[in-house]
N, C-alpha and C. Protein backbone atom coordinates (compact mmCIF):
# COMPACT_ATOMS: atom_id res chain seq x y z
N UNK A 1 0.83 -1.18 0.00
CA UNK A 1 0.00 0.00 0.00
C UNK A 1 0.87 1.24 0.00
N UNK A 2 0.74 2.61 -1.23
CA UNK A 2 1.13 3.46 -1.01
C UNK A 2 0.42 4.90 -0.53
N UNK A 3 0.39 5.03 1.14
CA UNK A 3 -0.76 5.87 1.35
C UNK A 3 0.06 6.98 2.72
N UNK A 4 -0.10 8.47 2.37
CA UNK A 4 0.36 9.24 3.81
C UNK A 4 0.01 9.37 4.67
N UNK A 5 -0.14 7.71 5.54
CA UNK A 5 -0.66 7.60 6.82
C UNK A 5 0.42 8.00 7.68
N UNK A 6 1.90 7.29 7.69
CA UNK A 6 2.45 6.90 8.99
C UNK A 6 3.83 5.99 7.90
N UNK A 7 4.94 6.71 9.08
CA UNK A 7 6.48 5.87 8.50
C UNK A 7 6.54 4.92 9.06
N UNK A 8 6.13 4.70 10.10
CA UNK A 8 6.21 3.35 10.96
C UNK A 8 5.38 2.45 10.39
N UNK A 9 6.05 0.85 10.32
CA UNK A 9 5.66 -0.38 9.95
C UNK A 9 6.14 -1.29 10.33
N UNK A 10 5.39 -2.06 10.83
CA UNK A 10 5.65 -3.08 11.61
C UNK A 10 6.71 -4.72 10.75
N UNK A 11 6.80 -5.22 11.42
CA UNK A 11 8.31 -6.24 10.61
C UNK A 11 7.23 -6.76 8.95
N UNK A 12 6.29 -7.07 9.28
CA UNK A 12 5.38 -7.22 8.08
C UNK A 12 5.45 -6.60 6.94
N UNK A 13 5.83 -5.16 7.08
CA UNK A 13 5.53 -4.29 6.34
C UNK A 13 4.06 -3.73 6.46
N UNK A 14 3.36 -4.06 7.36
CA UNK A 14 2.10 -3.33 7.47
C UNK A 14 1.85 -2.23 8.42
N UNK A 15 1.19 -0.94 8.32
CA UNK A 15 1.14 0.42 9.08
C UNK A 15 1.23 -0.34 10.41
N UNK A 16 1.45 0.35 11.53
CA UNK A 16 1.38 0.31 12.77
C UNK A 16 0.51 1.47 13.69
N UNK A 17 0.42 0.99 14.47
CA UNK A 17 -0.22 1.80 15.38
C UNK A 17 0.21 3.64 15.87
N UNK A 18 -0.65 4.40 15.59
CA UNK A 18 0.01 5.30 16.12
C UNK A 18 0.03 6.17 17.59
N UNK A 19 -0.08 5.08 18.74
CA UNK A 19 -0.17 5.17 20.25
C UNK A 19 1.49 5.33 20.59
N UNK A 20 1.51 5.79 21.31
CA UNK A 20 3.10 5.51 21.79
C UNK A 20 3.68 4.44 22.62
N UNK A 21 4.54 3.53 21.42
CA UNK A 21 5.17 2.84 22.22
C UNK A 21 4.39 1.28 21.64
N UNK A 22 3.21 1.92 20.81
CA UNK A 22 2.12 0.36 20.51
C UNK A 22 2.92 -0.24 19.10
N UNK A 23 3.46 -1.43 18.65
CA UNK A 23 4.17 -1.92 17.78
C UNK A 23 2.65 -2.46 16.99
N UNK A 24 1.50 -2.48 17.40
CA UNK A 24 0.70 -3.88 16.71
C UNK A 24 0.15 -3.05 15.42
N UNK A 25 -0.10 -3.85 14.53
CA UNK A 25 -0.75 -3.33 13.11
C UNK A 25 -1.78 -2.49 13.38
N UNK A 26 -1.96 -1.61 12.57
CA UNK A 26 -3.31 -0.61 12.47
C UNK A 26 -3.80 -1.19 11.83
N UNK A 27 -5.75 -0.79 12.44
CA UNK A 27 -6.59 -1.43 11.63
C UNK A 27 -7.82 0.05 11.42
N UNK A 28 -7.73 0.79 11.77
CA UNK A 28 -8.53 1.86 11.63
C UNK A 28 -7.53 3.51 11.55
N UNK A 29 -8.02 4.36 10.41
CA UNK A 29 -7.41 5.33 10.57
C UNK A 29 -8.38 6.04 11.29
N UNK A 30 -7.80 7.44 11.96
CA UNK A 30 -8.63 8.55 12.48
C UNK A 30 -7.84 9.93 11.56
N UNK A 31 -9.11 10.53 11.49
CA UNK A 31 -8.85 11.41 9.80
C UNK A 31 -9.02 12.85 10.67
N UNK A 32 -8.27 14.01 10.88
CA UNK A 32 -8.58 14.83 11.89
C UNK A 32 -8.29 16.12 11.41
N UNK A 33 -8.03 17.31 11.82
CA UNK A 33 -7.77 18.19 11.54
C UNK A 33 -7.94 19.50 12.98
N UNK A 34 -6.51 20.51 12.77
CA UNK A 34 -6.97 21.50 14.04
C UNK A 34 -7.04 22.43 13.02
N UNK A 35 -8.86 23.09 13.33
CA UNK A 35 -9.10 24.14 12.34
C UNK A 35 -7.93 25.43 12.67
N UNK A 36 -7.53 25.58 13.91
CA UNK A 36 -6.24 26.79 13.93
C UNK A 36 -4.95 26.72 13.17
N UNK A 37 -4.85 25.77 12.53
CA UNK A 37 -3.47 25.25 11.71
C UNK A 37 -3.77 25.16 10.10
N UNK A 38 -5.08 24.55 9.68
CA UNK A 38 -5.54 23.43 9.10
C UNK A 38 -6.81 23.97 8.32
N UNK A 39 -6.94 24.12 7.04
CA UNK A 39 -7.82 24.96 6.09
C UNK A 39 -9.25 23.60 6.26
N UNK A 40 -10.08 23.73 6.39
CA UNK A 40 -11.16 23.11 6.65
C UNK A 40 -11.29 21.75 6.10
N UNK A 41 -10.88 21.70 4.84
CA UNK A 41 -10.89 20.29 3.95
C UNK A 41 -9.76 19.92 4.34
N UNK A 42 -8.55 20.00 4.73
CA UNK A 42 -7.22 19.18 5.34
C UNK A 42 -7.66 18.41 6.08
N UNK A 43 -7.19 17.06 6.05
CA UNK A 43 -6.92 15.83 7.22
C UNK A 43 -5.40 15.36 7.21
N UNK A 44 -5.40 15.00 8.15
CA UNK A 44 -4.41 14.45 8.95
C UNK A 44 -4.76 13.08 9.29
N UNK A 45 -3.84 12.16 9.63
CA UNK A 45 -4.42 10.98 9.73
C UNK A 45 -3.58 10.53 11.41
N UNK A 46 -4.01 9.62 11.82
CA UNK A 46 -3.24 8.79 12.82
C UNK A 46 -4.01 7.43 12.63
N UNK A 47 -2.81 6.41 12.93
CA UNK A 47 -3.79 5.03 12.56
C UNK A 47 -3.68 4.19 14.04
N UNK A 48 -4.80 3.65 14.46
CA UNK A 48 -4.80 2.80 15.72
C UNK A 48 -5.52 1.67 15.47
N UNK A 49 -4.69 0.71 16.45
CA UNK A 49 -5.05 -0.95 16.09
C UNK A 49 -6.30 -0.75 17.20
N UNK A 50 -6.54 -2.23 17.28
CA UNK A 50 -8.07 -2.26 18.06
C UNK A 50 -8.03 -1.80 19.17
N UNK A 51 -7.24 -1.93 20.04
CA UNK A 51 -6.60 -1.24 21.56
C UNK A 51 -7.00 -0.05 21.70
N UNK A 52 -6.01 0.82 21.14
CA UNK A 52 -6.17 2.30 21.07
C UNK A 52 -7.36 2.83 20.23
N UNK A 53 -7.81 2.45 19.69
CA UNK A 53 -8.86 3.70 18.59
C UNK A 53 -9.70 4.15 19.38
N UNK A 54 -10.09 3.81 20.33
CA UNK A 54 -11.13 4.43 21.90
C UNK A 54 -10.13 5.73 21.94
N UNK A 55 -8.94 5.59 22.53
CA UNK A 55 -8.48 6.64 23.49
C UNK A 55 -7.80 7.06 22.36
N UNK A 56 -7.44 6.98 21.33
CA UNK A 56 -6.71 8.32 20.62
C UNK A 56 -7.73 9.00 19.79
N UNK A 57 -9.06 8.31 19.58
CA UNK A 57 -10.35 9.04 19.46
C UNK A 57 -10.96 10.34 20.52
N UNK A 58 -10.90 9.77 21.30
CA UNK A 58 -11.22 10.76 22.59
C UNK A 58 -10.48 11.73 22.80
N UNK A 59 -8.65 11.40 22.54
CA UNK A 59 -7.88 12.11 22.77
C UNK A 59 -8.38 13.22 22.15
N UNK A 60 -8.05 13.12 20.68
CA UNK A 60 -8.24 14.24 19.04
C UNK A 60 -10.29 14.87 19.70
N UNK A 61 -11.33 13.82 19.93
CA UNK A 61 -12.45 14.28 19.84
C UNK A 61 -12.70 15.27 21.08
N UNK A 62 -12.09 15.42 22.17
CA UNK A 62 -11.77 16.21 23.32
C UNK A 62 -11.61 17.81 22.64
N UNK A 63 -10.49 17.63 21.60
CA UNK A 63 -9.87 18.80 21.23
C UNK A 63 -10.71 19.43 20.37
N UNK A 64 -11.88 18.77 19.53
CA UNK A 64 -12.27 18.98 18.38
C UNK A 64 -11.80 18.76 17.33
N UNK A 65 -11.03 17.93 16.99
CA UNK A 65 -10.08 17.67 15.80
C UNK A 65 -10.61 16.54 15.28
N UNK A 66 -11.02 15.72 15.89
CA UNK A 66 -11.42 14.51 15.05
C UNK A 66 -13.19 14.77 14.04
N UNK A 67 -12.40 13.88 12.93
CA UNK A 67 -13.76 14.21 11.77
C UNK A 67 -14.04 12.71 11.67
N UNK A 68 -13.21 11.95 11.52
CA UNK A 68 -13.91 10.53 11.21
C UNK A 68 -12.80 9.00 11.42
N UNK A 69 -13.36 8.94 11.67
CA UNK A 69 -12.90 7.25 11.97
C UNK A 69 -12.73 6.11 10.75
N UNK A 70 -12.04 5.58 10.32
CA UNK A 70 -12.73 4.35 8.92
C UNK A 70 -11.85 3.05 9.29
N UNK A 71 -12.31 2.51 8.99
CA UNK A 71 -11.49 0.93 8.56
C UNK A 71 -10.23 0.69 7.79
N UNK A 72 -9.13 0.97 8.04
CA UNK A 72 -8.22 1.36 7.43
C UNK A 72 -8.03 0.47 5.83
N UNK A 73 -8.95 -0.92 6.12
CA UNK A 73 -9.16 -1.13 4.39
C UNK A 73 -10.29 -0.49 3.73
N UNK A 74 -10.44 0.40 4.64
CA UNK A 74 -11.81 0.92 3.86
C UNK A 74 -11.07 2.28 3.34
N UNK A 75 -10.50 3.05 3.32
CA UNK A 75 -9.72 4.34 3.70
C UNK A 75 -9.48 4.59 2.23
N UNK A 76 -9.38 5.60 1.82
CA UNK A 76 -9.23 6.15 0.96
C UNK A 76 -8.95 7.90 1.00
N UNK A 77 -6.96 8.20 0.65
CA UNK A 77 -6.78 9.57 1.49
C UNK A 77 -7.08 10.50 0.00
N UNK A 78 -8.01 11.78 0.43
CA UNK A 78 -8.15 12.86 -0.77
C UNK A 78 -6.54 12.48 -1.61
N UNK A 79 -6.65 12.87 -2.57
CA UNK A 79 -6.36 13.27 -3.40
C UNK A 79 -5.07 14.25 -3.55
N UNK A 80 -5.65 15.63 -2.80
CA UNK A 80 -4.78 16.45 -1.97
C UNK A 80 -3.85 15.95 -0.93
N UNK A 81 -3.80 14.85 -0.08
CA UNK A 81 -3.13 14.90 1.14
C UNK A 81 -1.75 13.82 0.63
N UNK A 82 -0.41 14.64 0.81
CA UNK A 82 0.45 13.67 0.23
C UNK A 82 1.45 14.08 1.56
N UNK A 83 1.71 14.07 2.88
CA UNK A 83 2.18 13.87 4.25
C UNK A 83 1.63 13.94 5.07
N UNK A 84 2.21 13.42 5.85
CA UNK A 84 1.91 13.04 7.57
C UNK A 84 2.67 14.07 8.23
N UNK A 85 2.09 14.68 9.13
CA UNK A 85 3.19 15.60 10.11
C UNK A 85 3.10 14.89 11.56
């Protein structure tokens, strides 16, 4: 897969988690954006395996940043978005 989720990959070659410190495969991205940085249609992504997608949801949805959640085989990034920060 060539997609600007995340540099980290697990020995597989498949995305990893983006919790700190979590090695296990991602299975859901979270698609987000901080409107103070971030022109309205920008996302950002972070990807979390089944563990984390609760709490790095909450984390981002606390702040207002989170827009959506998907299935990371479901995922499909605009068009526009070619990095991860």
């Amino acid at each position: 897969m060539n997609f600007p989720l995340t540099s980290a990959e697990s020995d597989t070659g498949a995305p990893v988690c983006s919790a700190k410190g979590c090695r296990a495969d991602a299975v859901w991205v979270l698609a987000w954006n901080n409107p103070k940085l971030h022109t309205p249609e920008r996302r950002k992504t972070w990807l979390a395996c089944e563990e984390h997608r609760e709490h790095l949801s909450q984390f981002l949805g606390v702040r207002g940043f989170l827009k959506d959640v998907v299935a990371l085989a479901d995922w499909e990034p605009p068009a526009s978005d070619t990095a991860q920060d």
